[in-house]
Protein backbone atom coordinates (compact mmCIF):
# COMPACT_ATOMS: atom_id res chain seq x y z
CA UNK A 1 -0.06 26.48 22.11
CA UNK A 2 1.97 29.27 23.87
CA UNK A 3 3.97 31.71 21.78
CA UNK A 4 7.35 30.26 24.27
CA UNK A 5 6.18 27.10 23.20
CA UNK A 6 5.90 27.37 19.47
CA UNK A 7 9.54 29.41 19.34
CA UNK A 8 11.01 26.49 21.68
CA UNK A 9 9.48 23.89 19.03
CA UNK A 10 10.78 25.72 15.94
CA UNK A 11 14.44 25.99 17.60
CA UNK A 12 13.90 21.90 18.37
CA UNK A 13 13.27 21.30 14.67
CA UNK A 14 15.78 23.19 13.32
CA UNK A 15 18.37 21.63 15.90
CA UNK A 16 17.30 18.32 14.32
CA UNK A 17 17.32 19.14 10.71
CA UNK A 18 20.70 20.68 11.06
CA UNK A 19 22.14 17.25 12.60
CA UNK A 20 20.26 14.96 10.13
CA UNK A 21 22.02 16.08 7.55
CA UNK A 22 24.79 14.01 5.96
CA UNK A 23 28.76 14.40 5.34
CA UNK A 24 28.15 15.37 1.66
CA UNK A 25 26.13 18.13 2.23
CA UNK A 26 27.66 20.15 4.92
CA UNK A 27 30.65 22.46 5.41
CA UNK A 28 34.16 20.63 5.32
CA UNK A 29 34.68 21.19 8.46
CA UNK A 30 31.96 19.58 9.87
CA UNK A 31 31.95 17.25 6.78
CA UNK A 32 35.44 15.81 8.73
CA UNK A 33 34.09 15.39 11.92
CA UNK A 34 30.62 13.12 11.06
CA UNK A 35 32.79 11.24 8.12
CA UNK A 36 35.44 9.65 9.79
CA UNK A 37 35.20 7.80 13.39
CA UNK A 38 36.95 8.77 15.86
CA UNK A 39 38.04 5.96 17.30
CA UNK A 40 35.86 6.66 20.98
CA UNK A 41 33.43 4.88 20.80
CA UNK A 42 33.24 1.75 23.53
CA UNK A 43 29.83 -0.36 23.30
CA UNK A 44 29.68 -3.72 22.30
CA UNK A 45 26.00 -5.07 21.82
CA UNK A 46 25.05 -8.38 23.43
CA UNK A 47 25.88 -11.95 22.05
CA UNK A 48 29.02 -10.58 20.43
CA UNK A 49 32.42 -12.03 21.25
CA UNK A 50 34.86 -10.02 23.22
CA UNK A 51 36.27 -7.15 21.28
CA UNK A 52 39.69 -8.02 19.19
CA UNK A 53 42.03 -4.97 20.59
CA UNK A 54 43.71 -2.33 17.86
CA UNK A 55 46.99 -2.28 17.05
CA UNK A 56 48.40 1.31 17.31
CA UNK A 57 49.06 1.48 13.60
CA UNK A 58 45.68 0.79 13.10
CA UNK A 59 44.81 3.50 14.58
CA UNK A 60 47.33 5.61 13.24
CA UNK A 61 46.60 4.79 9.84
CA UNK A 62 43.00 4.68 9.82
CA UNK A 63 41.66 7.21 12.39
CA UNK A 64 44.22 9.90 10.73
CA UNK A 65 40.89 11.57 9.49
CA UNK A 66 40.83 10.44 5.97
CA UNK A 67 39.54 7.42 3.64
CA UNK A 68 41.85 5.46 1.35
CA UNK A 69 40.54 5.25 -2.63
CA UNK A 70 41.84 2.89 -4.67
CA UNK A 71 40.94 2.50 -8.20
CA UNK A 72 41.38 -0.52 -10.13
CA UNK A 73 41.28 -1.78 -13.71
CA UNK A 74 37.94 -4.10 -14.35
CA UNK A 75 37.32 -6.79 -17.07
CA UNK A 76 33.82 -7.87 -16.02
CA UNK A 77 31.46 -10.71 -17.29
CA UNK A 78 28.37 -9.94 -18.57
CA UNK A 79 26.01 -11.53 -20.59
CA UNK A 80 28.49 -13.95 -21.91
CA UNK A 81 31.29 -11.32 -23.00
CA UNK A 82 33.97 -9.13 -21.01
CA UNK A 83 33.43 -5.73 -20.41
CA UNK A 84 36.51 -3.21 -19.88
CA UNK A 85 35.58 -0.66 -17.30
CA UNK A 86 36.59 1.29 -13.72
CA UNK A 87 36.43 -0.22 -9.94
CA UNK A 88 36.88 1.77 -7.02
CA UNK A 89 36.84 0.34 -2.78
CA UNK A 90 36.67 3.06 -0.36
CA UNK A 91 37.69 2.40 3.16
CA UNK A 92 36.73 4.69 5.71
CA UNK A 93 35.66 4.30 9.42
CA UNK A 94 32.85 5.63 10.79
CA UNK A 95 30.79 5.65 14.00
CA UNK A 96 27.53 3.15 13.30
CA UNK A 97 24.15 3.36 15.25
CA UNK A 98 23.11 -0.38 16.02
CA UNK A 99 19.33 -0.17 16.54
CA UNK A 100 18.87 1.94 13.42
CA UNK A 101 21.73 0.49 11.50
CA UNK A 102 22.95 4.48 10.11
CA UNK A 103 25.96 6.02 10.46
CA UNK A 104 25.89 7.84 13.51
CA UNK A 105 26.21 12.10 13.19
CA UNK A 106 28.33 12.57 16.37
CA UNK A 107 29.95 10.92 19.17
CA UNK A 108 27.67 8.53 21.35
CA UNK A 109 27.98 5.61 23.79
CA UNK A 110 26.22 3.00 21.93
CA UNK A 111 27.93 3.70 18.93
CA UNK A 112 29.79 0.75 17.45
CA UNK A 113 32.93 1.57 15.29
CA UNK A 114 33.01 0.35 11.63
CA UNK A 115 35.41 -0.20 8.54
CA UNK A 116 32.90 0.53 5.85
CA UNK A 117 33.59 -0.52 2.17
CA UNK A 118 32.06 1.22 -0.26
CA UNK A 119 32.77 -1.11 -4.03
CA UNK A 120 31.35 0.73 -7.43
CA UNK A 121 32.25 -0.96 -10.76
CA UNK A 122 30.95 1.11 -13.65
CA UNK A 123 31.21 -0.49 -17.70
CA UNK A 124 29.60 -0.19 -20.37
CA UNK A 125 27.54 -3.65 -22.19
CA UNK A 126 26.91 -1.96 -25.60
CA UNK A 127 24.88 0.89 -25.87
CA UNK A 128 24.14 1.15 -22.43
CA UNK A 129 26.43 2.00 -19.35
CA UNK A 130 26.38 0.00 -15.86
CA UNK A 131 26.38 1.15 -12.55
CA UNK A 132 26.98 -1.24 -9.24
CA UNK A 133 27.93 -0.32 -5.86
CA UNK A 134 28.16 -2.21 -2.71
CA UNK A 135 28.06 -0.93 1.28
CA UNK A 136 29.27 -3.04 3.82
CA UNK A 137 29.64 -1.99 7.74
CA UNK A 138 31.96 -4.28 9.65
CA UNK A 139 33.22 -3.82 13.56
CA UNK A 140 36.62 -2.79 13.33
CA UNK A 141 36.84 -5.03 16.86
CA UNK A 142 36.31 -8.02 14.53
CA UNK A 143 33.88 -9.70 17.00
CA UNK A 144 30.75 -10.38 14.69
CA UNK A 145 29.44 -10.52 11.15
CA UNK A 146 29.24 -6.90 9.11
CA UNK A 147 26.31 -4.77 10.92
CA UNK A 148 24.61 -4.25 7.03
CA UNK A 149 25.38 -4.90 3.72
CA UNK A 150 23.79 -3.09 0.75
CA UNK A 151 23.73 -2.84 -3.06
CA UNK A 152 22.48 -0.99 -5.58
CA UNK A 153 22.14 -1.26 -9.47
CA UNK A 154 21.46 0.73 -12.42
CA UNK A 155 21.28 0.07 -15.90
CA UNK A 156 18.65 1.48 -18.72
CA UNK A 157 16.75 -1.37 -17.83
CA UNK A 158 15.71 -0.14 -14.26
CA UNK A 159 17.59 -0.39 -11.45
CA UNK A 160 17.54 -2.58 -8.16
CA UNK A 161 18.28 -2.22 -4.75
CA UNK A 162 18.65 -4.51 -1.53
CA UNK A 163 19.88 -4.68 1.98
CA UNK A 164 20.94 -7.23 4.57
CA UNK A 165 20.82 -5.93 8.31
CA UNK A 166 22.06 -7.83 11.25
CA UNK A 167 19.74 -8.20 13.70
CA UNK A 168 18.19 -11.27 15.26
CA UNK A 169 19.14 -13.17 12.56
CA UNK A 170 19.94 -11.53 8.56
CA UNK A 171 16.78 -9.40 7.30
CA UNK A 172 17.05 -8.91 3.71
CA UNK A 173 15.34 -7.08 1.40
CA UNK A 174 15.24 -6.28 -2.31
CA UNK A 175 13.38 -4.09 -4.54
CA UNK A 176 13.59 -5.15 -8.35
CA UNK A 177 11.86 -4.47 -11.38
CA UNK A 178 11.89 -7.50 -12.81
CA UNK A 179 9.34 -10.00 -12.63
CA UNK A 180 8.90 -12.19 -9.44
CA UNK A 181 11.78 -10.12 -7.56
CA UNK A 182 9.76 -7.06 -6.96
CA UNK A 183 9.50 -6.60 -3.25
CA UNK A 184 10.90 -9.28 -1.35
CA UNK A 185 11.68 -9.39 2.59
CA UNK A 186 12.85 -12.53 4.69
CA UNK A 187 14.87 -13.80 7.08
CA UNK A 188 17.89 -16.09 7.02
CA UNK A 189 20.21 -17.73 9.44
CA UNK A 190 23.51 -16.12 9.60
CA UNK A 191 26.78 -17.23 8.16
CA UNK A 192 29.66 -15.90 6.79
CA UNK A 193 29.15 -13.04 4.14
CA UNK A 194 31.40 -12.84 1.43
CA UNK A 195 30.69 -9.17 1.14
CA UNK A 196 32.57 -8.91 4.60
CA UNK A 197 35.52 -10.50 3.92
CA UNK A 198 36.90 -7.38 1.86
CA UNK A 199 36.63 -5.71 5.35
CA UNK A 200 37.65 -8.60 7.52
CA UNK A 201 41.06 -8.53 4.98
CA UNK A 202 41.62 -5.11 6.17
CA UNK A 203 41.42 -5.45 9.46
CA UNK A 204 42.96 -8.90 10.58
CA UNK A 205 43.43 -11.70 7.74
CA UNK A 206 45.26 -14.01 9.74
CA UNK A 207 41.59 -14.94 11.39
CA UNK A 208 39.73 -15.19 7.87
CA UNK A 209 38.08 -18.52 8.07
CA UNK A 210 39.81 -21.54 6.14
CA UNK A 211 37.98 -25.03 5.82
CA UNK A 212 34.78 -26.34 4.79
CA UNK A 213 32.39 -22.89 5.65
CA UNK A 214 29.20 -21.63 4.97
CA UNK A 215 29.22 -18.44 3.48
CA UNK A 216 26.43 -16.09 1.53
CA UNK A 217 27.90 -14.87 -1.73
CA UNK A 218 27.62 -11.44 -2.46
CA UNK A 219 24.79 -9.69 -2.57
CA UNK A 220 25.94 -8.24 -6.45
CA UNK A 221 26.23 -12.32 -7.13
CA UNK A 222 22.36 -13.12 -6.35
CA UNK A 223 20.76 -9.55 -8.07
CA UNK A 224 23.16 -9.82 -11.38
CA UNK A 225 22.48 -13.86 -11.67
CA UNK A 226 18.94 -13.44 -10.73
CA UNK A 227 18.99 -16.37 -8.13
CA UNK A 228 17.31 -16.51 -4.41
CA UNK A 229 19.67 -15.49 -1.42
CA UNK A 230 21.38 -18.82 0.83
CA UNK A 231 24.08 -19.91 2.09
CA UNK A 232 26.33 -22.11 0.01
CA UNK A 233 28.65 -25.06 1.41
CA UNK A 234 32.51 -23.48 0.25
CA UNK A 235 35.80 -24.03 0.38
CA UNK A 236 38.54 -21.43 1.98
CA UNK A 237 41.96 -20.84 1.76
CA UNK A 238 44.86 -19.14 2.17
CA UNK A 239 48.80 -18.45 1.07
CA UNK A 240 51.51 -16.15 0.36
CA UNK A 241 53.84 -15.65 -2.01
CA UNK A 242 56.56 -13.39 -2.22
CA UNK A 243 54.46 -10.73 -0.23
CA UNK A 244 51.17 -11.53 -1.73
CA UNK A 245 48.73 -13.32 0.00
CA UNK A 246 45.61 -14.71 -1.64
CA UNK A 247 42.25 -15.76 -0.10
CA UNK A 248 40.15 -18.12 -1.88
CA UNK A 249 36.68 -19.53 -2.15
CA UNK A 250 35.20 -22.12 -3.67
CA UNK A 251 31.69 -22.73 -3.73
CA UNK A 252 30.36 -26.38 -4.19
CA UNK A 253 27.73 -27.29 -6.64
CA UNK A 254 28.43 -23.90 -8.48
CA UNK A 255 31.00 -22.02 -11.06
CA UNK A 256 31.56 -19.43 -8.31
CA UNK A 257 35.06 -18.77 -6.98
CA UNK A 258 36.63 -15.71 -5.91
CA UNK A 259 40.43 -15.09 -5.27
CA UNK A 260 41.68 -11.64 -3.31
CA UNK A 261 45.13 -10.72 -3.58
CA UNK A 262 46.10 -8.30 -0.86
CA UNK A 263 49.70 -6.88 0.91
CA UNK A 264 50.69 -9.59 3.37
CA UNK A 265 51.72 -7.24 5.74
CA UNK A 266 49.26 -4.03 6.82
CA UNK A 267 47.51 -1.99 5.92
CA UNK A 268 46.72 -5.12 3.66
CA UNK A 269 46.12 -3.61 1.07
CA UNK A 270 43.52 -5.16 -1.86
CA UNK A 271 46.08 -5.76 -4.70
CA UNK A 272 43.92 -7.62 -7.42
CA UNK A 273 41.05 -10.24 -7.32
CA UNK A 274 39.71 -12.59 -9.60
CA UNK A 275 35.74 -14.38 -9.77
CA UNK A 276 34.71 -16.93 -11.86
CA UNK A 277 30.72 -17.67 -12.56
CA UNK A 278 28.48 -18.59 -15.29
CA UNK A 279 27.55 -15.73 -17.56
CA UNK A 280 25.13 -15.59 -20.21
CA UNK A 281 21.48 -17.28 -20.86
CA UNK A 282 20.81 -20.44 -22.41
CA UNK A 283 22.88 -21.91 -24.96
CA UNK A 284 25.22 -18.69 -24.78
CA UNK A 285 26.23 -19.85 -20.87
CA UNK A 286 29.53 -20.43 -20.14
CA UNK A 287 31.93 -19.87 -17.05
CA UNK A 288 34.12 -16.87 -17.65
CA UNK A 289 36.24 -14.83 -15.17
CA UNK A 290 36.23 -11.24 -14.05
CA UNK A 291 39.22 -9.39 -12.54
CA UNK A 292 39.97 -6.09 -10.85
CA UNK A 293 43.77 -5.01 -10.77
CA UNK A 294 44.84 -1.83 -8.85
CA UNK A 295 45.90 1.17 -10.48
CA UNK A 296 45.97 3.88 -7.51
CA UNK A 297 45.99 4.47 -4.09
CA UNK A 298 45.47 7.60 -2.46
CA UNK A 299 44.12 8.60 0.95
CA UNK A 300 42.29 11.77 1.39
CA UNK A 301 38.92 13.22 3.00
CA UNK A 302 37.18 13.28 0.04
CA UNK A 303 33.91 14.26 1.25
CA UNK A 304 35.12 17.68 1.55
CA UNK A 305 36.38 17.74 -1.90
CA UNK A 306 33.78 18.46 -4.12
CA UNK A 307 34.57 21.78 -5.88
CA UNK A 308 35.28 21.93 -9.49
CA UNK A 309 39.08 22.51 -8.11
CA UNK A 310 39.41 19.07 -6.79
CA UNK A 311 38.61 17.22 -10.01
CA UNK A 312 42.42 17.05 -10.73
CA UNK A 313 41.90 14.08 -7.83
CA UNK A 314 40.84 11.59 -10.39
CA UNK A 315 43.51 12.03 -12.22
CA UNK A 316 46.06 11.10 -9.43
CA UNK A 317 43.02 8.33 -9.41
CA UNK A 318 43.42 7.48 -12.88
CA UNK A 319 39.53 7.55 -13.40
């Protein structure tokens, strides 16, 4: 190879490395730009319907070049007893790369805008401490199911991971360490996915489906509970009251329902929810309810807030 040709190489690879690189670990500058969507970005892949337009406070309030945090007081079910603990959603929108299914580093026509919800719940079931957290990509146009959906979750036991990408149809996969969930990869027909509707909320509820639906619980439902992804048959809601309004769903031939409470007027926000399901094993198995009430709000970049200064944050947080 030519010595112009090696320098011309190295200066390709460096150009490359220094775009690959995510929000959290570049300058906050940059860290601004490549977090937050701009709000530019025009493609709409085939098969969709047409895009839903924005409402200019929409954009005002969510391409203002921050994310909204709000942290919420959790009693969680586990193992047949309530846990105390911390939950935290993170809204944000971001530029998304369809074919690879990524947030996208910079501005590009193909990109399809996103309201991405990141959920963690961390409490503590005895000695040991969990750790969940949920992605979910949805088009802010509100003309198809989320682009991906993914979980992770960590415990002393081991930890498992898995991901649902919309392509064809759903491709899922999970990584587990328990027995007879180790590596699994299929796909499914699409429906509705509950792990969505926190987005969909967000962005329009008055066009949340109501009815008899089919719907694929979330993902933290099937790896906590151990039981294969599908669709259930369910049954959706929803009413206000006195500036509240509450979506339900209630799954048939199951314990599972889940109740949001969220503003009735925007941004909508995610007041409170309640979920109901079977914990425990065995004779110890019994239908108990978990709920997640809001404690604070606050909207800031916070990807380019990670000095030792900032940490007075989660106290305005109450974390």
């Amino acid at each position: 190879m030519k010595k112009g040709s090696k320098f011309g190489l190295r200066v390709g690879i460096l150009v490359f490395l220094s775009c690959g690189i995510g929000a959290c670990s570049q300058g906050k500058k940059e860290e601004k730009t490549l977090a937050v969507n701009t709000g530019t970005e025009k493609a709409q892949t085939e098969g969709t319907t047409p895009k839903k337009p924005l409402s200019q406070e929409f954009k005002d309030y969510w391409y203002a070049g921050d994310a909204e945090i709000t942290s919420y007081q959790l009693q969680q079910a586990r193992y047949g007893e309530l846990r105390e603990g911390k939950a935290v959603l993170i809204y944000v929108t971001e530029p998304f790369l369809p074919d690879v299914q990524v947030k996208a580093d910079g501005n590009n026509p193909t990109n399809i805008p996103v309201l991405k919800l990141n959920k963690t719940k961390k409490y503590l079931t005895g000695i040991y401490p969990y750790s969940i957290m949920s992605s979910t990509f949805y088009p802010v146009h509100d003309n198809q199911h989320a682009l991906k959906s993914s979980l992770s979750v960590q415990e002393w036991c081991g930890h498992v991971y898995a991901q649902l990408n919309n392509r064809e149809a759903f491709e899922f996969t999970s990584h587990s360490y328990f027995e007879g969930e180790a590596d699994q990869n299929l796909s499914m027909d699409k429906a509705i996915l509950e792990n969505e509707i926190w987005n969909r909320i967000r962005i329009n509820p008055q066009d949340l489906p109501v009815g008899k639906i089919e719907i694929i619980p979330a993902l933290e439902y099937f790896r906590v509970q151990h039981n294969p992804i599908r669709a259930y048959t369910a049954t959706a809601s929803i009413s206000t009251i006195n500036g509240i309004s509450s979506y339900s769903i209630v799954y048939e031939n199951t314990e599972r329902k889940l109740t949001i409470d969220f503003s009735a007027t925007f941004p909508y926000e995610i007041e409170s929810w309640e979920e109901s399901f079977t914990s425990g094993y065995g004779p110890n198995a019994k239908t108990m309810v978990s709920k997640g009430s809001k404690l604070k709000t606050l909207k800031t970049p916070y990807w380019g807030q990670n000095s030792n200064k900032y940490l007075h944050l989660r106290d305005s947080l109450a974390l």
